[in-house]
ModelCIF file with pLDDT and N, C-alpha, C, O atoms, coordinates in Angstrom:
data_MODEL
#
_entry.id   MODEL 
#
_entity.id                         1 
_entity.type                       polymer 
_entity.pdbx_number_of_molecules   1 
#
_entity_poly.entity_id                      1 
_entity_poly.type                           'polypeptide(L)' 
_entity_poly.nstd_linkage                   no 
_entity_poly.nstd_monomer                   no 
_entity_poly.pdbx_seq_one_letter_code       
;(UNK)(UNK)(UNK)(UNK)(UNK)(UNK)(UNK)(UNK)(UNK)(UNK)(UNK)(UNK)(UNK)(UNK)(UNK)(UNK)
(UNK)(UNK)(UNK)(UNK)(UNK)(UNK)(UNK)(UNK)(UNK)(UNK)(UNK)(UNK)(UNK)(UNK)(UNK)(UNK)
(UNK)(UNK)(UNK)(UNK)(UNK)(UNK)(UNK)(UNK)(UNK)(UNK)(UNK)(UNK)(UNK)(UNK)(UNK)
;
_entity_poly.pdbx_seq_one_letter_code_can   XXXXXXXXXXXXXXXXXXXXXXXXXXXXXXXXXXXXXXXXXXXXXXX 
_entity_poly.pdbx_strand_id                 A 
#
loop_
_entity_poly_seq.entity_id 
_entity_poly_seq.num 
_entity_poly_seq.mon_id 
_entity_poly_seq.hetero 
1 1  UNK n 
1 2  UNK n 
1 3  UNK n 
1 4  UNK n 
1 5  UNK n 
1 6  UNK n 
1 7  UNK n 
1 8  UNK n 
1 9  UNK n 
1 10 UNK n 
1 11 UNK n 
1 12 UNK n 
1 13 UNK n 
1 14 UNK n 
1 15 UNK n 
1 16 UNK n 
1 17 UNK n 
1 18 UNK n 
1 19 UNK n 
1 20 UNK n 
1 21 UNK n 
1 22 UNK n 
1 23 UNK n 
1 24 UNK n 
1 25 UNK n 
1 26 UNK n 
1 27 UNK n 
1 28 UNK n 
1 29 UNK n 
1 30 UNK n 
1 31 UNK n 
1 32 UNK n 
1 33 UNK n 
1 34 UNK n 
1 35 UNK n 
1 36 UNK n 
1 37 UNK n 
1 38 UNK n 
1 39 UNK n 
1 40 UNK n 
1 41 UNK n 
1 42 UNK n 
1 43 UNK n 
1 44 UNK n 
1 45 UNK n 
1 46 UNK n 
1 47 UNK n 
#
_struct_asym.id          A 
_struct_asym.entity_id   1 
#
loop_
_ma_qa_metric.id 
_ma_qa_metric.mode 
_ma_qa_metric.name 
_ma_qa_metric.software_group_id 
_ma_qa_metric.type 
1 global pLDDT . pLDDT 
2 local  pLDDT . pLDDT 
#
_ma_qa_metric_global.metric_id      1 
_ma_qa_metric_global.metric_value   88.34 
_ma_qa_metric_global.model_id       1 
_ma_qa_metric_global.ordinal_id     1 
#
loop_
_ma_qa_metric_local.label_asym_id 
_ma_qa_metric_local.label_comp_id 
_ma_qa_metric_local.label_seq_id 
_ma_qa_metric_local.metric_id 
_ma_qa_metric_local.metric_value 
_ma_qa_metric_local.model_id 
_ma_qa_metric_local.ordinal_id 
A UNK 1  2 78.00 1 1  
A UNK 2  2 81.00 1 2  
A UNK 3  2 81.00 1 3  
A UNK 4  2 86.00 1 4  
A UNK 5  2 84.00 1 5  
A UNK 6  2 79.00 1 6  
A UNK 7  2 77.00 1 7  
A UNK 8  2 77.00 1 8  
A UNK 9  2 77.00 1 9  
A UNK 10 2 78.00 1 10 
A UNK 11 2 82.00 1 11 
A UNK 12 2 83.00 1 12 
A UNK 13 2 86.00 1 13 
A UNK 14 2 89.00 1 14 
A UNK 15 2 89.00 1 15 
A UNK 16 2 84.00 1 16 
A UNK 17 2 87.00 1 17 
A UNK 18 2 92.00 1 18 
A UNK 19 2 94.00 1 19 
A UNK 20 2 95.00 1 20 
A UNK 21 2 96.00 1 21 
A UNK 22 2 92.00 1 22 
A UNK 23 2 93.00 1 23 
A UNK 24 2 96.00 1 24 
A UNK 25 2 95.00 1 25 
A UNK 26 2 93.00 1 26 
A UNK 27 2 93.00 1 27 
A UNK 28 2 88.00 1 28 
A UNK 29 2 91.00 1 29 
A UNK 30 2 90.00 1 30 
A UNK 31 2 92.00 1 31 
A UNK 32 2 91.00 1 32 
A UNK 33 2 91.00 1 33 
A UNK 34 2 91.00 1 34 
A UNK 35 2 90.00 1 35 
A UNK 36 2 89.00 1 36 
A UNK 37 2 91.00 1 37 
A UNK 38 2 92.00 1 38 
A UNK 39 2 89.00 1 39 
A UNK 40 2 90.00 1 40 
A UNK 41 2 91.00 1 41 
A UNK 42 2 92.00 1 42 
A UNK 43 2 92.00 1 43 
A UNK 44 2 93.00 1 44 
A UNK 45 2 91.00 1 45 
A UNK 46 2 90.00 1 46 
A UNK 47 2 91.00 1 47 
#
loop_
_atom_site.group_PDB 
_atom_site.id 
_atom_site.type_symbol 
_atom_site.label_atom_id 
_atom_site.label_alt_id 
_atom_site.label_comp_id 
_atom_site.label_asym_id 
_atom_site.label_entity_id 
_atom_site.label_seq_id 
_atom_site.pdbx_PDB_ins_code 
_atom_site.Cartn_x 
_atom_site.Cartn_y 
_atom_site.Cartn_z 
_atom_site.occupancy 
_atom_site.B_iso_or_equiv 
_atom_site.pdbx_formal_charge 
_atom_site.auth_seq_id 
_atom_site.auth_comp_id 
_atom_site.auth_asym_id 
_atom_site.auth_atom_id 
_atom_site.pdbx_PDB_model_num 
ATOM 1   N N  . UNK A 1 1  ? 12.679  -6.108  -1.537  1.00 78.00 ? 1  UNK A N  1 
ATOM 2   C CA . UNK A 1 1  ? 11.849  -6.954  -0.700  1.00 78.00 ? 1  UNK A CA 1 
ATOM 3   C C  . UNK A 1 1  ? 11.050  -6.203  0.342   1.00 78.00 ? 1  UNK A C  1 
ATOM 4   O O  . UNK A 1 1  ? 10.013  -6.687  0.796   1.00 78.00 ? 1  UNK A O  1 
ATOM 5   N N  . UNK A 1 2  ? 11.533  -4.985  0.743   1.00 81.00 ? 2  UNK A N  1 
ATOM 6   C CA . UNK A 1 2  ? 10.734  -4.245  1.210   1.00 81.00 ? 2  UNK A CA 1 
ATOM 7   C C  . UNK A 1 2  ? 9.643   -3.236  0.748   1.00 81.00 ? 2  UNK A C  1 
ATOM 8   O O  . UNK A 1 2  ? 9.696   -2.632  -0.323  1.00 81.00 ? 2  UNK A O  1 
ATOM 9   N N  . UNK A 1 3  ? 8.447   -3.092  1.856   1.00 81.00 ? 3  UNK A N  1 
ATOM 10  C CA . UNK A 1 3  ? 7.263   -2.804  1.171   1.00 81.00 ? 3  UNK A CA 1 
ATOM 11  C C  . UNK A 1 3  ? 7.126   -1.138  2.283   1.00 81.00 ? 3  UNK A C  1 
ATOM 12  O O  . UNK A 1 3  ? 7.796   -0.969  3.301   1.00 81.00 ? 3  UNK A O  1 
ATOM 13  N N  . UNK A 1 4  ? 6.195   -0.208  1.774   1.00 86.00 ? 4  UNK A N  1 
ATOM 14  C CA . UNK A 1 4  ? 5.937   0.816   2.321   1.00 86.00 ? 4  UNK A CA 1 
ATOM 15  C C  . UNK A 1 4  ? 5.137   1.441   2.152   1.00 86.00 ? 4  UNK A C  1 
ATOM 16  O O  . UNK A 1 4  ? 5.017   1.487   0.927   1.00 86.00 ? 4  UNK A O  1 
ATOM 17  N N  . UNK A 1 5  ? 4.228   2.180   2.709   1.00 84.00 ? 5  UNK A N  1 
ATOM 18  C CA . UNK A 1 5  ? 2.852   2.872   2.439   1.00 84.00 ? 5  UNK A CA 1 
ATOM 19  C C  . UNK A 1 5  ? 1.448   2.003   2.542   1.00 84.00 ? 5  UNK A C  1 
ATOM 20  O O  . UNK A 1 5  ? 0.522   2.091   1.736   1.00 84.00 ? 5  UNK A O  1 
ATOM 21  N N  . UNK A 1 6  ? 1.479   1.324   3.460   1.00 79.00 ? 6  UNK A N  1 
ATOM 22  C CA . UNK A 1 6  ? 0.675   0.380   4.068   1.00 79.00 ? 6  UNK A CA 1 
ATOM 23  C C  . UNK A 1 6  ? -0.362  1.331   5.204   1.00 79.00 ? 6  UNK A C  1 
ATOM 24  O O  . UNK A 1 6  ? -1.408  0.693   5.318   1.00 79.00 ? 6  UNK A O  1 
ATOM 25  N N  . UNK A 1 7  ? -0.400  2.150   5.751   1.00 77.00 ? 7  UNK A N  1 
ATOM 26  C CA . UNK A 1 7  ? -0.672  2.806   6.200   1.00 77.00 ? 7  UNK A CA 1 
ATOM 27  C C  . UNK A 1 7  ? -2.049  3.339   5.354   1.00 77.00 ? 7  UNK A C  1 
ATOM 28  O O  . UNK A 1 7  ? -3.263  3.143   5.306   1.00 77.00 ? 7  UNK A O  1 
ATOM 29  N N  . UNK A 1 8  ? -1.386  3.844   4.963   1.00 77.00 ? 8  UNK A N  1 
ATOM 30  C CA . UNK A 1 8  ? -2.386  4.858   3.212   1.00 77.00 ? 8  UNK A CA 1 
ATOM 31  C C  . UNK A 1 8  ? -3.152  3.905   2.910   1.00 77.00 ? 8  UNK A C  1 
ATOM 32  O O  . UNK A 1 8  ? -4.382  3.945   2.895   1.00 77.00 ? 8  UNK A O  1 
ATOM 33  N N  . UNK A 1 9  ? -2.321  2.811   2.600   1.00 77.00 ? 9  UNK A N  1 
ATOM 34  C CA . UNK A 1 9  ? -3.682  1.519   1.562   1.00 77.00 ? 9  UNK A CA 1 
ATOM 35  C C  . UNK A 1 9  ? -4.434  1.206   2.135   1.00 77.00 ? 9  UNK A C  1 
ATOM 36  O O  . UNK A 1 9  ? -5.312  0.467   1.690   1.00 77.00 ? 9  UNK A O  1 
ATOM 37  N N  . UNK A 1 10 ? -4.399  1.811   3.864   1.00 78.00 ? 10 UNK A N  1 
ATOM 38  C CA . UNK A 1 10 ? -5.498  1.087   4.359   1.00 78.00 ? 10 UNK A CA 1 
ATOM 39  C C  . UNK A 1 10 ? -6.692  2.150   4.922   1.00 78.00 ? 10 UNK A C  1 
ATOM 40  O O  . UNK A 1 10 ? -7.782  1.799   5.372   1.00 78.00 ? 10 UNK A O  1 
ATOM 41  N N  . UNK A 1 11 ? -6.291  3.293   4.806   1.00 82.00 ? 11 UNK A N  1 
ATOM 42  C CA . UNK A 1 11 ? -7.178  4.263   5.812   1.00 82.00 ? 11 UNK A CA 1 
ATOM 43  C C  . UNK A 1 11 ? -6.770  5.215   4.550   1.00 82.00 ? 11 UNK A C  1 
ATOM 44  O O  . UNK A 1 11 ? -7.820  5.853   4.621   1.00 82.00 ? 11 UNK A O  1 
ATOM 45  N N  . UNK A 1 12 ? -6.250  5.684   3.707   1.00 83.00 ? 12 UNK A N  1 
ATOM 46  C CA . UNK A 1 12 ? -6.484  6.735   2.744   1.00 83.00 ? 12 UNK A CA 1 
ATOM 47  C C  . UNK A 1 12 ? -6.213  8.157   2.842   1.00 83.00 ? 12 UNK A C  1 
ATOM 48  O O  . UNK A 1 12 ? -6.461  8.927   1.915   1.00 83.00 ? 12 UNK A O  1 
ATOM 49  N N  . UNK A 1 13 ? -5.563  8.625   4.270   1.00 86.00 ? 13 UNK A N  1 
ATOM 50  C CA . UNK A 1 13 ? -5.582  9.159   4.802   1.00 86.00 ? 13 UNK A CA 1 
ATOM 51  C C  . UNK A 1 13 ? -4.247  9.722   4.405   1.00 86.00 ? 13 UNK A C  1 
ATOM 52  O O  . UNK A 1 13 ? -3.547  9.205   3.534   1.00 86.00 ? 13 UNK A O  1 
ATOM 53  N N  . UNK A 1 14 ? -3.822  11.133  5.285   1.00 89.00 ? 14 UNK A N  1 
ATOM 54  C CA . UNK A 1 14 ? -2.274  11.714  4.754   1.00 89.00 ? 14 UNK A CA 1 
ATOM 55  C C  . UNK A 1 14 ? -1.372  10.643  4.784   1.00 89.00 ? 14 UNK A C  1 
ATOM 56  O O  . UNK A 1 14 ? -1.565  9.522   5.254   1.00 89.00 ? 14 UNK A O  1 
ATOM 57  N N  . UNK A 1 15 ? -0.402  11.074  4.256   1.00 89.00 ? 15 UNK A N  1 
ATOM 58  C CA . UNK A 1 15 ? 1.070   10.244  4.679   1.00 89.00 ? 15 UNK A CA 1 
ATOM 59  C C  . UNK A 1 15 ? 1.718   10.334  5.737   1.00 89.00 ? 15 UNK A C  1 
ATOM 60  O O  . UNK A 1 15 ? 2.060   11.454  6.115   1.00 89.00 ? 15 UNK A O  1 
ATOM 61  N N  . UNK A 1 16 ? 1.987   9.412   6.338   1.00 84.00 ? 16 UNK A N  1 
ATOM 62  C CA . UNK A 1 16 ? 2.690   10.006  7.498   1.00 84.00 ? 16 UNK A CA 1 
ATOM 63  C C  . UNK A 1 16 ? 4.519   10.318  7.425   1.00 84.00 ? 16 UNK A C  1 
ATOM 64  O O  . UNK A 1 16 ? 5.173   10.900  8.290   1.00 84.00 ? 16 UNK A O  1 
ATOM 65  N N  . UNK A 1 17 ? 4.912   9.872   6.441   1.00 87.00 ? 17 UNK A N  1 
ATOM 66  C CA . UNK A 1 17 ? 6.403   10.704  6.136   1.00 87.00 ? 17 UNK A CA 1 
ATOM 67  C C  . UNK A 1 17 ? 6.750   10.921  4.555   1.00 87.00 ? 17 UNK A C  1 
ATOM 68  O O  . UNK A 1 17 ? 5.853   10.442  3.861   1.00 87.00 ? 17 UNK A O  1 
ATOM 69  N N  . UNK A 1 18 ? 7.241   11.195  4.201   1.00 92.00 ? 18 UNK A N  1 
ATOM 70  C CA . UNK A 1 18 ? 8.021   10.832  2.737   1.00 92.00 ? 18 UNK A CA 1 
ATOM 71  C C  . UNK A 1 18 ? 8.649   10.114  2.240   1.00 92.00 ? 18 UNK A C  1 
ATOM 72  O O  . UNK A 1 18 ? 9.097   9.362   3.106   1.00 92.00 ? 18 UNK A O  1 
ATOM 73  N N  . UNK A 1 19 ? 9.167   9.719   0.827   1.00 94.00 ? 19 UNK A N  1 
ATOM 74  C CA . UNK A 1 19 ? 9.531   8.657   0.484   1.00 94.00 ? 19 UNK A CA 1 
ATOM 75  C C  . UNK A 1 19 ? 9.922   9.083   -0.513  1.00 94.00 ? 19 UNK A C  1 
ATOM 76  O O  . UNK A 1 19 ? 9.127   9.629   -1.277  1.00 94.00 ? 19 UNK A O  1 
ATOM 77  N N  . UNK A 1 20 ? 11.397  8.965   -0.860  1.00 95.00 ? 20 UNK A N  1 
ATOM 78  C CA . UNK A 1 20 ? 12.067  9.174   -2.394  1.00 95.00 ? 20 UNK A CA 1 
ATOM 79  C C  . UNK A 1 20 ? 12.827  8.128   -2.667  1.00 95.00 ? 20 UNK A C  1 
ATOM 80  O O  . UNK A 1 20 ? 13.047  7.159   -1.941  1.00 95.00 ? 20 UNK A O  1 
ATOM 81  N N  . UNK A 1 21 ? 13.320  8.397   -3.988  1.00 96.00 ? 21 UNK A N  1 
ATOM 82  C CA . UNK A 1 21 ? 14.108  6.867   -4.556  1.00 96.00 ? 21 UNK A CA 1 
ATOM 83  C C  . UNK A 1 21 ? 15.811  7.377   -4.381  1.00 96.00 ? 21 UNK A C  1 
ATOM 84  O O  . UNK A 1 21 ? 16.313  8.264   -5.071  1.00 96.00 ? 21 UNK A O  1 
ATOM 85  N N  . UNK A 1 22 ? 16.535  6.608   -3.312  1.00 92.00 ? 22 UNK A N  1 
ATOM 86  C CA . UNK A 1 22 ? 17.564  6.815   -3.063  1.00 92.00 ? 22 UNK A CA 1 
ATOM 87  C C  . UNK A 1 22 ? 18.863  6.405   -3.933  1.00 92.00 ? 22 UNK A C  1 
ATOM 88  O O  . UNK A 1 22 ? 20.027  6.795   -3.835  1.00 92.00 ? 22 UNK A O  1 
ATOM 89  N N  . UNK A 1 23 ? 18.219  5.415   -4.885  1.00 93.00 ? 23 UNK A N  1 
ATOM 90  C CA . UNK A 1 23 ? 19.168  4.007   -5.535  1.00 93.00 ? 23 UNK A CA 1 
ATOM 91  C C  . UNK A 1 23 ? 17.742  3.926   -7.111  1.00 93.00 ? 23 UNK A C  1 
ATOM 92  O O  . UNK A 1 23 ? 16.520  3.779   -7.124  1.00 93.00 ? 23 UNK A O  1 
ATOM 93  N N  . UNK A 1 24 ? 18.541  4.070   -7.925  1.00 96.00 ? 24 UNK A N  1 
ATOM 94  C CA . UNK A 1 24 ? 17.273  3.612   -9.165  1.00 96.00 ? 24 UNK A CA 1 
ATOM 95  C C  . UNK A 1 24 ? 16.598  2.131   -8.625  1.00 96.00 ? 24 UNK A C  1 
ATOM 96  O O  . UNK A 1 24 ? 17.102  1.155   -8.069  1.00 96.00 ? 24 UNK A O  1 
ATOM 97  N N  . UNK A 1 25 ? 15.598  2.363   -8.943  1.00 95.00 ? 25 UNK A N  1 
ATOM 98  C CA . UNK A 1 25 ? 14.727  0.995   -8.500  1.00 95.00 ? 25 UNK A CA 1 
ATOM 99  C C  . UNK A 1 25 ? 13.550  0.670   -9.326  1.00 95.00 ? 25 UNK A C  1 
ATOM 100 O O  . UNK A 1 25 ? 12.942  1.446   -10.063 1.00 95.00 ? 25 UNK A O  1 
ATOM 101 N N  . UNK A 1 26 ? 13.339  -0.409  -9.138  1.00 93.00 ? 26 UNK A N  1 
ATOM 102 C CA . UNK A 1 26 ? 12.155  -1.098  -9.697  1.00 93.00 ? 26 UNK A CA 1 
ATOM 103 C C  . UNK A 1 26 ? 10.715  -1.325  -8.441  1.00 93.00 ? 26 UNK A C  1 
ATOM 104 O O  . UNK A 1 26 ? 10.620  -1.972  -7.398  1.00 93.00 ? 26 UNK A O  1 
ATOM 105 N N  . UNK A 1 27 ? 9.883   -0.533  -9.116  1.00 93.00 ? 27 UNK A N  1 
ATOM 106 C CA . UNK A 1 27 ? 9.097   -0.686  -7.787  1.00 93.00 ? 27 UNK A CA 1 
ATOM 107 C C  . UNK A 1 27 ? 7.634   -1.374  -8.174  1.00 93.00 ? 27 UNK A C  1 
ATOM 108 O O  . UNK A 1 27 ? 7.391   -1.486  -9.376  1.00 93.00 ? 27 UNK A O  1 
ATOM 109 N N  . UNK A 1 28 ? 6.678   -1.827  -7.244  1.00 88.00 ? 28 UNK A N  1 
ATOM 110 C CA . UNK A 1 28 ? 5.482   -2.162  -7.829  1.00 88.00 ? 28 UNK A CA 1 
ATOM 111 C C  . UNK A 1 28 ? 4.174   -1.759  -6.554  1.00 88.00 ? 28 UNK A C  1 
ATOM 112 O O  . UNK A 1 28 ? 3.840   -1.992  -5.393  1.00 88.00 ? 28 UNK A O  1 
ATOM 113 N N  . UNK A 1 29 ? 3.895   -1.196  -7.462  1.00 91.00 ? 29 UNK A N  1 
ATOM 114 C CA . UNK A 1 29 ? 2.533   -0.208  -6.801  1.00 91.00 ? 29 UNK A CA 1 
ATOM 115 C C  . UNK A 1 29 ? 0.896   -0.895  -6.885  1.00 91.00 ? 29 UNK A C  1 
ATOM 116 O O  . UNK A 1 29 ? 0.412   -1.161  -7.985  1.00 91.00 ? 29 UNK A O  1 
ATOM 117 N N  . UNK A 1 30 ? 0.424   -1.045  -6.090  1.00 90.00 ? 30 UNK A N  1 
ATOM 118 C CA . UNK A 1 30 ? -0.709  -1.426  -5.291  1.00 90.00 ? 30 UNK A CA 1 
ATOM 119 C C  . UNK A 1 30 ? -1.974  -0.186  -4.680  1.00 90.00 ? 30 UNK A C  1 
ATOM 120 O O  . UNK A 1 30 ? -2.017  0.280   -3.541  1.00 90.00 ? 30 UNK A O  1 
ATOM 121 N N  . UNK A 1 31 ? -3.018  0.161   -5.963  1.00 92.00 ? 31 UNK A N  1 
ATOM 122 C CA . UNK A 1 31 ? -3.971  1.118   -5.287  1.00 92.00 ? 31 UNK A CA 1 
ATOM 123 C C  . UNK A 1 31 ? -4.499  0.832   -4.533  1.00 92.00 ? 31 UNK A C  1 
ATOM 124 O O  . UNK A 1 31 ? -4.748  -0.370  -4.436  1.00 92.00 ? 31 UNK A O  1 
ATOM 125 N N  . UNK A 1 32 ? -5.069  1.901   -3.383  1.00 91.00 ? 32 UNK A N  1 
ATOM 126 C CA . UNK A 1 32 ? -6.019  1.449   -2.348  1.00 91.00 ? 32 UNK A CA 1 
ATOM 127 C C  . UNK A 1 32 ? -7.191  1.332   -3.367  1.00 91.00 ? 32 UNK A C  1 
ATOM 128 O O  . UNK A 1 32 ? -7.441  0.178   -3.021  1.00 91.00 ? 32 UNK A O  1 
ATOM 129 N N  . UNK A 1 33 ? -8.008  1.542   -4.222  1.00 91.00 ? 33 UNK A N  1 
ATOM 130 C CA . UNK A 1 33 ? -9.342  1.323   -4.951  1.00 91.00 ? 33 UNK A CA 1 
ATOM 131 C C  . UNK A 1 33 ? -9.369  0.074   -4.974  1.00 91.00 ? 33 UNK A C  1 
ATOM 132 O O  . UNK A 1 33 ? -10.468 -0.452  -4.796  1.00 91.00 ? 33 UNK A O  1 
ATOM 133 N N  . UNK A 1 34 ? -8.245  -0.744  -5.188  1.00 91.00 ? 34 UNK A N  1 
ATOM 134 C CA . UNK A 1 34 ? -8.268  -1.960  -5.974  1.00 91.00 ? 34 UNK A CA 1 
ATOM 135 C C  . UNK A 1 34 ? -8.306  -3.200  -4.788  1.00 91.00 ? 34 UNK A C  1 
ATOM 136 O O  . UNK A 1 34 ? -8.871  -4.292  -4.724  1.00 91.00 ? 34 UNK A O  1 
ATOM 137 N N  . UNK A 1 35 ? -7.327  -2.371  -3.821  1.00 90.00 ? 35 UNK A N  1 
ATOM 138 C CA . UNK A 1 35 ? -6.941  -3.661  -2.627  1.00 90.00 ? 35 UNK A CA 1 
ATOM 139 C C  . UNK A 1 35 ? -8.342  -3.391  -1.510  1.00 90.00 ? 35 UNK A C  1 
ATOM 140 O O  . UNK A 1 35 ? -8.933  -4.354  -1.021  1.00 90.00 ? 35 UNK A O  1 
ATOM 141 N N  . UNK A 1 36 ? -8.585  -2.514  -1.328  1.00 89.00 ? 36 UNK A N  1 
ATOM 142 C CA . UNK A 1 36 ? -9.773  -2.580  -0.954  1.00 89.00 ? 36 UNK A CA 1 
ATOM 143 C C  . UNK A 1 36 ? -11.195 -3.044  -0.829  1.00 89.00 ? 36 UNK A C  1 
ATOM 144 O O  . UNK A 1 36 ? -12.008 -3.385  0.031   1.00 89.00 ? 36 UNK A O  1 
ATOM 145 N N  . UNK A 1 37 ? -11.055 -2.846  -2.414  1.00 91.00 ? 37 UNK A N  1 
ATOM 146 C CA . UNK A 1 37 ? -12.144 -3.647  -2.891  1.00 91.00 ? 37 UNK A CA 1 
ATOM 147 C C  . UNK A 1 37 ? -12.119 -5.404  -2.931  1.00 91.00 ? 37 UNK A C  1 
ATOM 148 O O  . UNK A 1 37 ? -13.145 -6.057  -3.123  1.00 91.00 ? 37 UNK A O  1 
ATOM 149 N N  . UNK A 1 38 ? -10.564 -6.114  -2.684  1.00 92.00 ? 38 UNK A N  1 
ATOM 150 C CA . UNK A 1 38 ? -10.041 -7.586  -2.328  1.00 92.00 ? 38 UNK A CA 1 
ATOM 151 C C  . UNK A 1 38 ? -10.445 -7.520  -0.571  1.00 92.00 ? 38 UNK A C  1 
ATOM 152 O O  . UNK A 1 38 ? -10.901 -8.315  0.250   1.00 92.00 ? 38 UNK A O  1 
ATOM 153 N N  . UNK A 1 39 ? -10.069 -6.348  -0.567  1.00 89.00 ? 39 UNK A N  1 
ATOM 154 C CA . UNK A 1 39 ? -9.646  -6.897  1.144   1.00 89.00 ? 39 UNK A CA 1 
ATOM 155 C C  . UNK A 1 39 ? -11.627 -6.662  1.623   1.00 89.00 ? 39 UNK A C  1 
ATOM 156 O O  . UNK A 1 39 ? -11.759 -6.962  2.809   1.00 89.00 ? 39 UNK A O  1 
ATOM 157 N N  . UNK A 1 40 ? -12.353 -6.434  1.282   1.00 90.00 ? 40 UNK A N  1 
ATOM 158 C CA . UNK A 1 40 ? -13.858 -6.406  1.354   1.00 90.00 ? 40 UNK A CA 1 
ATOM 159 C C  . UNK A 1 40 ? -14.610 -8.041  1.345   1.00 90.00 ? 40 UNK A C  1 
ATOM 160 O O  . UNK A 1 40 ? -15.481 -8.539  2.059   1.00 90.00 ? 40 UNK A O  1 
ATOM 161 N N  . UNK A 1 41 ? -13.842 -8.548  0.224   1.00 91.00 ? 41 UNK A N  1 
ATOM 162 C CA . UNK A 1 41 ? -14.288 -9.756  -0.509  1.00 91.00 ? 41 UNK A CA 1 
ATOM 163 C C  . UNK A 1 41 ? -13.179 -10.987 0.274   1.00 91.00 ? 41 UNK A C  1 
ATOM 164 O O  . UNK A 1 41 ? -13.813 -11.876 0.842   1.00 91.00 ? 41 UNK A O  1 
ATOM 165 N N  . UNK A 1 42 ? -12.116 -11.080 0.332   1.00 92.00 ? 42 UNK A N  1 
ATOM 166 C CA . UNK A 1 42 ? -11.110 -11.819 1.363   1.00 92.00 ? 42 UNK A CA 1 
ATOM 167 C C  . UNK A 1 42 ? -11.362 -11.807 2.846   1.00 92.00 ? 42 UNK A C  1 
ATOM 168 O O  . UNK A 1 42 ? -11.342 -10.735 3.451   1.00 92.00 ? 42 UNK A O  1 
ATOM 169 N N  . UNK A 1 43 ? -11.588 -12.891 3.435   1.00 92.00 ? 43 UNK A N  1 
ATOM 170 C CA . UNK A 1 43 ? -11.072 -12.958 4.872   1.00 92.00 ? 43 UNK A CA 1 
ATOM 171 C C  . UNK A 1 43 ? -9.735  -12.924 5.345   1.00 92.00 ? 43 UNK A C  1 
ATOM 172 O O  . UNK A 1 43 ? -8.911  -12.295 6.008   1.00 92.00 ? 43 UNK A O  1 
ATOM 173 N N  . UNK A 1 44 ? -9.969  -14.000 4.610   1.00 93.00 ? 44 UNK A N  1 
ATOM 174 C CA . UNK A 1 44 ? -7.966  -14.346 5.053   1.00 93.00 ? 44 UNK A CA 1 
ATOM 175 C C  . UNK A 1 44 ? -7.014  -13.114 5.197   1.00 93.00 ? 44 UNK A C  1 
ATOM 176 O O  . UNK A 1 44 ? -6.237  -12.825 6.107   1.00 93.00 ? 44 UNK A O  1 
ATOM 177 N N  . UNK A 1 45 ? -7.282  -12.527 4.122   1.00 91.00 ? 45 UNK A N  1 
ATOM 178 C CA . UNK A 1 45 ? -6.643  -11.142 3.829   1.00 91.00 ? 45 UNK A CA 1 
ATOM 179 C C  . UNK A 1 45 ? -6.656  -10.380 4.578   1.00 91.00 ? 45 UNK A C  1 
ATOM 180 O O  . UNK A 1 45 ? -5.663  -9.664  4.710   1.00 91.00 ? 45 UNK A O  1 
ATOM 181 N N  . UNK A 1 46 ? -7.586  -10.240 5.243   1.00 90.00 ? 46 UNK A N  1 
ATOM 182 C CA . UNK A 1 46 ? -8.578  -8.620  6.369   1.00 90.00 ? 46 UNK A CA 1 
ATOM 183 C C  . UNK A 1 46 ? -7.693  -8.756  7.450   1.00 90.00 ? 46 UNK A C  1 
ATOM 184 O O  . UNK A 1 46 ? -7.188  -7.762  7.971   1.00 90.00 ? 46 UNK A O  1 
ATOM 185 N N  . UNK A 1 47 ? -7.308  -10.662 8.088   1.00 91.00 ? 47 UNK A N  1 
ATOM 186 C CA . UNK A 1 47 ? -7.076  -11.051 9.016   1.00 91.00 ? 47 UNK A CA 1 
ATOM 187 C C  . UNK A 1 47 ? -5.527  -11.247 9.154   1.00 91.00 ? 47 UNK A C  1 
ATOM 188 O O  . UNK A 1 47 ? -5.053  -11.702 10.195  1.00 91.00 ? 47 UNK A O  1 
#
């Protein structure tokens, strides 16, 4: 339920820490190309 790298998706910029998989997991990944290009076209979203 938790989310991370929100940072990045939004400014593209370095990472600001690291991130490994502690526990096997199922994860679901979100490009900045893609959300960007929503969050351009969305208000609601931006806001």
């Amino acid at each position: 339920g938790d989310t991370f790298g929100e940072i990045a998706l939004l400014d593209g910029g370095p990472r600001t820490a690291s991130a490994a998989v502690s526990e096997n997991a199922s994860l679901f990944l979100l490009e900045r190309r893609h959300f960007r290009k929503l969050l351009e076209e969305e208000n609601e979203l931006a806001l």
